[in-house]
C-alpha atoms as a PDB file:
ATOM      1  CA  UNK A   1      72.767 175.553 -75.803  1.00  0.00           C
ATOM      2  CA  UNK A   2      71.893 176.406 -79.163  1.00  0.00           C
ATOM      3  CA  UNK A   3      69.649 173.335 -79.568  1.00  0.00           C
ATOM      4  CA  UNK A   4      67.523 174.108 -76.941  1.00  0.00           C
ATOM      5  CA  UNK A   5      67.259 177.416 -78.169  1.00  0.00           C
ATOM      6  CA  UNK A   6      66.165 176.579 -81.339  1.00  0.00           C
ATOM      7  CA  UNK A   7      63.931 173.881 -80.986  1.00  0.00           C
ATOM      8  CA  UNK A   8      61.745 176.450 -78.364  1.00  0.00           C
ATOM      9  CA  UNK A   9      61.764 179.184 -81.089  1.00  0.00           C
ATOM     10  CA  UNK A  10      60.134 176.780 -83.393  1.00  0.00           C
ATOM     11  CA  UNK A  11      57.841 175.373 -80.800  1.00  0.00           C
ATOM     12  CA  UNK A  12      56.593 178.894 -79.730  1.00  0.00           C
ATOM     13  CA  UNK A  13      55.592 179.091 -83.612  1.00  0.00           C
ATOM     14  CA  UNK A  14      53.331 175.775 -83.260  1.00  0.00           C
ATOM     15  CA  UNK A  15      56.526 174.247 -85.375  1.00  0.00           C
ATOM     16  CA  UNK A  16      57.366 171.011 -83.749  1.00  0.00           C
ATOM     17  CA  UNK A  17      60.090 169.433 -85.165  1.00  0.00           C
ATOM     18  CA  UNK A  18      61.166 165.912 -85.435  1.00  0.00           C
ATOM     19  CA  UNK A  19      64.666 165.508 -84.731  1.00  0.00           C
ATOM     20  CA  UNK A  20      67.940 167.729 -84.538  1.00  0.00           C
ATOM     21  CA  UNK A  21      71.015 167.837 -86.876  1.00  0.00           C
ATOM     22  CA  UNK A  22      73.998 169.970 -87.541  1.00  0.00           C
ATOM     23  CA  UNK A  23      77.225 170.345 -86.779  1.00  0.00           C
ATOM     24  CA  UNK A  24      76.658 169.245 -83.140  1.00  0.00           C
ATOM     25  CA  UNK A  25      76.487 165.919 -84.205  1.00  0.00           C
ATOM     26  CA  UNK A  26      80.165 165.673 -84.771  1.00  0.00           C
ATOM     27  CA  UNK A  27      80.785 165.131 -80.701  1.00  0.00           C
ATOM     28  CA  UNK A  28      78.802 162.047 -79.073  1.00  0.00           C
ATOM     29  CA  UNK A  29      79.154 164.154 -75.839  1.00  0.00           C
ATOM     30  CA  UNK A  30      76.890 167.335 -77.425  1.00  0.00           C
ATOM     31  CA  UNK A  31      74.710 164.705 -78.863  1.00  0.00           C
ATOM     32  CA  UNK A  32      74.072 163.334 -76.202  1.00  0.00           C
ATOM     33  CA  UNK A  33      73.290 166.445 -73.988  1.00  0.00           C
ATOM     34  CA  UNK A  34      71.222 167.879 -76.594  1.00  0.00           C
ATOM     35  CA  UNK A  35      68.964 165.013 -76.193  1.00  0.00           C
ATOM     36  CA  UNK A  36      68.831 165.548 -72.805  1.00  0.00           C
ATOM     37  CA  UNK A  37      67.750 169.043 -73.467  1.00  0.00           C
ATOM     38  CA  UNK A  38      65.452 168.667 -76.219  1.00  0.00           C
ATOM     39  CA  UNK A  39      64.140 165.334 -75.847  1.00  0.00           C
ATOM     40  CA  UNK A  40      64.508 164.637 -79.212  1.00  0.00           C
ATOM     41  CA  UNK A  41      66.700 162.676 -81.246  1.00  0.00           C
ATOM     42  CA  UNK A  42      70.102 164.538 -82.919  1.00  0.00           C
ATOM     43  CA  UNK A  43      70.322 162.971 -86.074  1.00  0.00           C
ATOM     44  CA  UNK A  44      74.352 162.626 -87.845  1.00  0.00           C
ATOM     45  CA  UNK A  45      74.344 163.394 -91.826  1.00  0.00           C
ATOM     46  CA  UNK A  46      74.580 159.601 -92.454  1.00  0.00           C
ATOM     47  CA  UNK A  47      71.609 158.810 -91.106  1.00  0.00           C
ATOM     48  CA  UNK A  48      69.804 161.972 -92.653  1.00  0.00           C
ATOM     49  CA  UNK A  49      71.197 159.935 -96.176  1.00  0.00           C
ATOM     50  CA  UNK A  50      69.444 156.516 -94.948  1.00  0.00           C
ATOM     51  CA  UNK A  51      66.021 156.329 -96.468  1.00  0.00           C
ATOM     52  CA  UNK A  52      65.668 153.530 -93.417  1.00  0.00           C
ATOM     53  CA  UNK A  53      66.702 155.779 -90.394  1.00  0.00           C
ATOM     54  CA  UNK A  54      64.491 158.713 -92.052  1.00  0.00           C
ATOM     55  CA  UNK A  55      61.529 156.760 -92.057  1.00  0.00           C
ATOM     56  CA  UNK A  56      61.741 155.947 -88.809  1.00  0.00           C
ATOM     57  CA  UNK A  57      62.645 159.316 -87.522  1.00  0.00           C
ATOM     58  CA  UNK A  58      59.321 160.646 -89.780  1.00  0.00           C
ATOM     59  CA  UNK A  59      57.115 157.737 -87.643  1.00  0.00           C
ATOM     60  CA  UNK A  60      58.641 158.129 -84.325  1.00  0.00           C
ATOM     61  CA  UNK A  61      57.795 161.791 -84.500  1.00  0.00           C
ATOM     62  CA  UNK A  62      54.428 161.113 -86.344  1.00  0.00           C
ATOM     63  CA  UNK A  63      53.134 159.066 -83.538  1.00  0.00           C
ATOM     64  CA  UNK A  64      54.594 161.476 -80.864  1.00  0.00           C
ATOM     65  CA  UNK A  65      52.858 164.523 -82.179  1.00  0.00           C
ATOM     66  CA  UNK A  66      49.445 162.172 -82.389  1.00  0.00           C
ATOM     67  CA  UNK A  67      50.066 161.313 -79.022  1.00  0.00           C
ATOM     68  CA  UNK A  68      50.165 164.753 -77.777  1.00  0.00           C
ATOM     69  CA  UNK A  69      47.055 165.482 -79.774  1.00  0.00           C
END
């Protein structure tokens, strides 16, 4: 899946990203097997255009990455 794909790519750069977006977020099904995958939120374009749902994308990830610190 090209999810998976990228989100390793980036780790194996130390780039750990916060969520997922892009066209698979069009099909529930993909979303949710990306998810699986990644284990990391996909995120629709209506969210990304929520200050709210940013925000707490930004501090889910923050305290997961200080976690694995």
């Amino acid at each position: 899946m090209g999810a998976g794909f990228g989100v390793d790519w980036l780790k194996e750069r130390k780039i750990t990203p916060l969520a997922v977006s892009g066209l698979l977020s069009a099909s529930p099904l993909a979303c949710l097997e990306a998810e699986r995958l990644i284990g990391m939120p996909v995120v629709t374009k209506a969210a990304l255009s929520d200050a709210v749902e940013v925000t707490k994308i930004v501090f889910a990830g923050s305290l997961s990455q200080g976690a694995a610190a």
